[in-house]
C-alpha atoms as a PDB file:
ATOM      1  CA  UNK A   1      19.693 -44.265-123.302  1.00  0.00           C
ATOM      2  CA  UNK A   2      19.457 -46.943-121.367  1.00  0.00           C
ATOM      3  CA  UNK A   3      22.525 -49.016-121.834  1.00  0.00           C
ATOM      4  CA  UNK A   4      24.232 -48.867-118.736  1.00  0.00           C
ATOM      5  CA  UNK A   5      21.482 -50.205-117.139  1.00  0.00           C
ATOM      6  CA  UNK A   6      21.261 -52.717-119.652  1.00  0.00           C
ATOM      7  CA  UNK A   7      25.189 -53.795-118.879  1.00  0.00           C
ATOM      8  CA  UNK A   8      23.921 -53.729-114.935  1.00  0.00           C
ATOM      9  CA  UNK A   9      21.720 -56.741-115.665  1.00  0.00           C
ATOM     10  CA  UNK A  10      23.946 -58.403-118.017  1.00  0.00           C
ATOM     11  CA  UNK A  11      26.659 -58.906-115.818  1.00  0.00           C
ATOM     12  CA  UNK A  12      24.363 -59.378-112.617  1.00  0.00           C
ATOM     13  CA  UNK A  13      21.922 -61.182-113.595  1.00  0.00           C
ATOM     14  CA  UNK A  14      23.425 -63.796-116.594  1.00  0.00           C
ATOM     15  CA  UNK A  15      22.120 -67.285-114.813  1.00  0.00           C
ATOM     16  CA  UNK A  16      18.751 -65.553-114.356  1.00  0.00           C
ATOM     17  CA  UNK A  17      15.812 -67.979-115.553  1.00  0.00           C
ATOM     18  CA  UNK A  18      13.594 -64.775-115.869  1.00  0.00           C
ATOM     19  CA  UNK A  19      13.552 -61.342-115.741  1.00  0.00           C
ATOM     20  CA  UNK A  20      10.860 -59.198-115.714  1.00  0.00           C
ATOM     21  CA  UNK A  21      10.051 -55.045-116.552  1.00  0.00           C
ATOM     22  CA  UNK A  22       7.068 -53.348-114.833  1.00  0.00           C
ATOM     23  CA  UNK A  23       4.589 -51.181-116.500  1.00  0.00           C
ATOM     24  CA  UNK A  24       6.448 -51.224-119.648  1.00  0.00           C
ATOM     25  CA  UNK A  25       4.511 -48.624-120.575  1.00  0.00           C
ATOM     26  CA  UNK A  26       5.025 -47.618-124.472  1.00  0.00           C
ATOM     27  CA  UNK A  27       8.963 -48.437-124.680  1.00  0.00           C
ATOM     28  CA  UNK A  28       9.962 -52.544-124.918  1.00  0.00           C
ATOM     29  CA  UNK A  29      13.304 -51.863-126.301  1.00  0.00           C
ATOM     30  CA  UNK A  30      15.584 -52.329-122.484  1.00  0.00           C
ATOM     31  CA  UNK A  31      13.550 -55.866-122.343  1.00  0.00           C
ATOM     32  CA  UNK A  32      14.799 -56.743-126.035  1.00  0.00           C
ATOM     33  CA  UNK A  33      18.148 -55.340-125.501  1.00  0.00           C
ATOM     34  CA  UNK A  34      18.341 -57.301-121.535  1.00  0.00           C
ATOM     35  CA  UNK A  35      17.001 -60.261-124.383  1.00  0.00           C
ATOM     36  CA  UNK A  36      19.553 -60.438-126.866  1.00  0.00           C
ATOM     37  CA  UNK A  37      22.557 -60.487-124.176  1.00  0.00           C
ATOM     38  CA  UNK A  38      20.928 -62.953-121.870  1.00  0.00           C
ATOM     39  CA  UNK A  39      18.652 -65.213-124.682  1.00  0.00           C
ATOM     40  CA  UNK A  40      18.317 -68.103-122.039  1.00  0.00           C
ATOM     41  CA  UNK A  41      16.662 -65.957-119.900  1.00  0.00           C
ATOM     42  CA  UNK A  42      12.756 -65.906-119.909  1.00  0.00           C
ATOM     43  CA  UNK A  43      12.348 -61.572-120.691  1.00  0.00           C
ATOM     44  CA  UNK A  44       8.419 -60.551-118.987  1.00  0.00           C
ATOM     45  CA  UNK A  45       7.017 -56.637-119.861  1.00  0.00           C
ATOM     46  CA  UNK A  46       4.331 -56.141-117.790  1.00  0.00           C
ATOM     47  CA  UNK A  47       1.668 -53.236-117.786  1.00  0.00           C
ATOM     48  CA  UNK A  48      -2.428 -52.709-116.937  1.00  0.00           C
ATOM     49  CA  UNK A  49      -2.710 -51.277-120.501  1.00  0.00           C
ATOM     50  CA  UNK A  50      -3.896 -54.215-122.071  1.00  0.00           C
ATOM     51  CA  UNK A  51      -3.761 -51.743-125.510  1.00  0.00           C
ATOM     52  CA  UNK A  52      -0.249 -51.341-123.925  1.00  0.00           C
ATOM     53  CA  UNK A  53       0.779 -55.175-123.811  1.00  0.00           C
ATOM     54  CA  UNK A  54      -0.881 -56.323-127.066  1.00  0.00           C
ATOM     55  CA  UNK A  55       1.756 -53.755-128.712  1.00  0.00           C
ATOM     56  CA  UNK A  56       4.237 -55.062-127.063  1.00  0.00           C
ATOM     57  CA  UNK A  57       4.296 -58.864-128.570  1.00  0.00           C
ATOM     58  CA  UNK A  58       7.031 -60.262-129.727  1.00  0.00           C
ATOM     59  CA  UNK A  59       8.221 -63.754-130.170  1.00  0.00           C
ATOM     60  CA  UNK A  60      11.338 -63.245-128.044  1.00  0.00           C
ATOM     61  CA  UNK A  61       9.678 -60.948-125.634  1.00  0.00           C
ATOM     62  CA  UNK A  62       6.354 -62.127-123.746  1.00  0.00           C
ATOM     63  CA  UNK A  63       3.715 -59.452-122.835  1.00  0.00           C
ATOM     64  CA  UNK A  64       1.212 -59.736-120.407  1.00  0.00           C
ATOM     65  CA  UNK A  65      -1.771 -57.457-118.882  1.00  0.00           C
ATOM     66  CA  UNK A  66      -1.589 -56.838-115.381  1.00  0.00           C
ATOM     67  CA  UNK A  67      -2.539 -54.778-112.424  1.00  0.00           C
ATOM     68  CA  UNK A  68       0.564 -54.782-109.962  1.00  0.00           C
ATOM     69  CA  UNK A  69      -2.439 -53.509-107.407  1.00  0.00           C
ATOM     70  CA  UNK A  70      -3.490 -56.758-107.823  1.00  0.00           C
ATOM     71  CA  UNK A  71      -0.912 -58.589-109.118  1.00  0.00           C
ATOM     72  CA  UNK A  72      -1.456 -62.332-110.414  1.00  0.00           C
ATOM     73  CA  UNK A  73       2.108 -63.406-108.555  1.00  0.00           C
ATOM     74  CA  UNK A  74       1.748 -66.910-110.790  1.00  0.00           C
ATOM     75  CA  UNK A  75       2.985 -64.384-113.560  1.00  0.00           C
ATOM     76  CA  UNK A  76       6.139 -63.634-111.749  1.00  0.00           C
ATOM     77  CA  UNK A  77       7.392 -66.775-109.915  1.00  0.00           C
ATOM     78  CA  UNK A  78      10.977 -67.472-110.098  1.00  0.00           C
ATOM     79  CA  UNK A  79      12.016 -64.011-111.632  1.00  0.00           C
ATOM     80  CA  UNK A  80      15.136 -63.075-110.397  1.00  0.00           C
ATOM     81  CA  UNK A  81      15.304 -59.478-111.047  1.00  0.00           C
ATOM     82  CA  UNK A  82      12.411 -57.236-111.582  1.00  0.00           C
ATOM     83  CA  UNK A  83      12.441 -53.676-112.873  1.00  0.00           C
ATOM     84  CA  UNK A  84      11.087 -50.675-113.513  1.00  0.00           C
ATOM     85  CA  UNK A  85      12.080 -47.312-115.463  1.00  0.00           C
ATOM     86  CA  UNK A  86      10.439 -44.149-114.023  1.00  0.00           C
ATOM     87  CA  UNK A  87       7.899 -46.242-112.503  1.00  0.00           C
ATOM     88  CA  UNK A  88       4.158 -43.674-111.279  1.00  0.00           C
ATOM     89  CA  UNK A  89       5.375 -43.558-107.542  1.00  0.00           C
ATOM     90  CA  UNK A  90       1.820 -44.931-106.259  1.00  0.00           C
ATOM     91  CA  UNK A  91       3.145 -48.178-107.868  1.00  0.00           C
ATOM     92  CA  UNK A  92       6.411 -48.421-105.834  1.00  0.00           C
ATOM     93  CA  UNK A  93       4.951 -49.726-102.780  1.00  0.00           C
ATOM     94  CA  UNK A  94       2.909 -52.543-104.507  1.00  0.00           C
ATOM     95  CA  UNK A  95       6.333 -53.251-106.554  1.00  0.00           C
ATOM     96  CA  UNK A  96       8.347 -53.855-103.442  1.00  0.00           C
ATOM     97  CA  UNK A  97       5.537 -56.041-101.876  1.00  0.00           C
ATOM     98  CA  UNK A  98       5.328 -58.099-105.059  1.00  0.00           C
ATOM     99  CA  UNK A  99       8.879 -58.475-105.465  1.00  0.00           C
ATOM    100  CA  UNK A 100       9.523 -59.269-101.430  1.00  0.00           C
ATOM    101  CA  UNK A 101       6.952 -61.868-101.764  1.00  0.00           C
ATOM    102  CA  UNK A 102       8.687 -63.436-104.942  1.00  0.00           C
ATOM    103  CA  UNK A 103      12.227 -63.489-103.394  1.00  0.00           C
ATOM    104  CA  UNK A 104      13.305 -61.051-106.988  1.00  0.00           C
ATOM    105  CA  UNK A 105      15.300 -58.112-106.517  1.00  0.00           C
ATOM    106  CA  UNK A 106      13.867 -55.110-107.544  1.00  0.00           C
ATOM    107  CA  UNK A 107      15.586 -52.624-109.718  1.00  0.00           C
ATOM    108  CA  UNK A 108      14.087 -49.052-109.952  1.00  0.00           C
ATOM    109  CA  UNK A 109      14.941 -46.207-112.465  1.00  0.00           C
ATOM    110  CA  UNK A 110      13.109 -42.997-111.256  1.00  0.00           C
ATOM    111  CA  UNK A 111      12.976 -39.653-112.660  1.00  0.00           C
ATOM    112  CA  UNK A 112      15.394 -37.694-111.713  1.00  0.00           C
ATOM    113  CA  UNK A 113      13.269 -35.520-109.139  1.00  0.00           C
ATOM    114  CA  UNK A 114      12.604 -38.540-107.153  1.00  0.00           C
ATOM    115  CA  UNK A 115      16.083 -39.638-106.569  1.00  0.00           C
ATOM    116  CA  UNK A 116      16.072 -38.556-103.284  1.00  0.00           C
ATOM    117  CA  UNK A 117      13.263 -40.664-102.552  1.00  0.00           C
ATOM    118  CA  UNK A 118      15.223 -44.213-102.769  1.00  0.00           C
ATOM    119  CA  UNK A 119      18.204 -42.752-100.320  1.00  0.00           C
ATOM    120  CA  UNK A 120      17.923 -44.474 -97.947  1.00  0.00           C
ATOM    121  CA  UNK A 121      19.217 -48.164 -96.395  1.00  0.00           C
ATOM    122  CA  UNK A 122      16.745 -50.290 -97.522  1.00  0.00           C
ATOM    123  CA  UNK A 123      17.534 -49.218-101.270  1.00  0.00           C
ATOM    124  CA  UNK A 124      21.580 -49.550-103.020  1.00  0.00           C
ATOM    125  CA  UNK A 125      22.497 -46.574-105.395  1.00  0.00           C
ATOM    126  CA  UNK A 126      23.781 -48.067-108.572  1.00  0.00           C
ATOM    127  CA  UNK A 127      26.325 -45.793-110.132  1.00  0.00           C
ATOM    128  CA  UNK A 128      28.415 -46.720-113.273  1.00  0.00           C
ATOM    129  CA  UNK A 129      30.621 -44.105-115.215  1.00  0.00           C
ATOM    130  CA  UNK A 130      29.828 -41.948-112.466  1.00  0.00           C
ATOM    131  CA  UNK A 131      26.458 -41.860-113.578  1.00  0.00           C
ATOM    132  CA  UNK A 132      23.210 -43.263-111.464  1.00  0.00           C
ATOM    133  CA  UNK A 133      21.796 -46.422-113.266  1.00  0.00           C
ATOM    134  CA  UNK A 134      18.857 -46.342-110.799  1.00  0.00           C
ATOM    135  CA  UNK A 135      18.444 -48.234-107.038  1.00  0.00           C
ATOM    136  CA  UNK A 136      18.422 -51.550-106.195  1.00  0.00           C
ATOM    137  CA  UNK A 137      16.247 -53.651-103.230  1.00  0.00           C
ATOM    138  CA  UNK A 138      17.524 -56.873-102.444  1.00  0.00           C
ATOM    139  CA  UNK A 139      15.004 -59.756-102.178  1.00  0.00           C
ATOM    140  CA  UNK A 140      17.233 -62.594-104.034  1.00  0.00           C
ATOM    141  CA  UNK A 141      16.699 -66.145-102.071  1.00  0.00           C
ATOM    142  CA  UNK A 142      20.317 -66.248-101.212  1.00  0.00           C
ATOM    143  CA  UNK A 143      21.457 -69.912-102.141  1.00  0.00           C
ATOM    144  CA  UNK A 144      18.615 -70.084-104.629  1.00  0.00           C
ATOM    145  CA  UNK A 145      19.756 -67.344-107.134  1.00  0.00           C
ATOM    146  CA  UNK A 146      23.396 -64.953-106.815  1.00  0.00           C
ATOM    147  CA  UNK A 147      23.600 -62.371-108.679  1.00  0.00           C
ATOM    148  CA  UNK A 148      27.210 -62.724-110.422  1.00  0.00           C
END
């Protein structure tokens, strides 16, 4: 379901040292499939559910309990990309202010009623086979990290 968004971050993000998902909530498999075509790449699922997270092990995938309210930002230092698929929108703000402080771009796939809400300059509409893949902020320390 998720594939072209899958390809997005394959041929973005392929010198990324880490990459990490948001409130993973109950699916893992985009963070095993972003995994298998970028294995150098350090692949993070987040979520507050500890339950959530401890499901969520695997030995090519780390999971790890936290509260983006009150995000431990050690957890997320040199990502390159974070994202999120139909993210709770009281979560967006603390997102953007996480991944603004980190220098990671921020990929976000809402539900479809809340397209509307990313339209707008600060956020880039990602559109591949003439299909949205979701919306993209920009935080990327130019010079440190380019997207490919």
């Amino acid at each position: 379901m998720f594939d072209d968004l899958v390809d997005y971050v394959r041929e973005n993000y392929s010198r990324a040292s880490k990459i990490v998902e948001l409130g993973v909530g109950s699916r893992i498999d985009v963070a095993e499939k972003i995994k298998k075509h970028l294995p150098m790449a350090e692949v993070l699922v987040t979520d507050r559910d500890e339950a959530s997270v401890r499901k969520h092990a695997t030995r090519r995938v780390r999971a790890v309990a936290d509260d983006l309210m009150f995000p431990q930002t050690s957890l997320y230092r040199n990502a390159s990309l974070m994202y999120s698929i139909h993210p709770p929108f009281e979560i967006l703000a603390p997102m953007v202010a996480l991944a603004g402080s980190i220098g990671a771009d921020l990929l976000v796939v809402p539900r479809s009623e809340e397209q509307e809400m990313f339209d707008h300059d600060e956020w880039q509409k990602l559109v591949r086979k003439g299909r949205t893949v979701g919306w993209l902020r920009a935080f990327a320390r130019r010079g440190l990290f380019q997207p490919t």
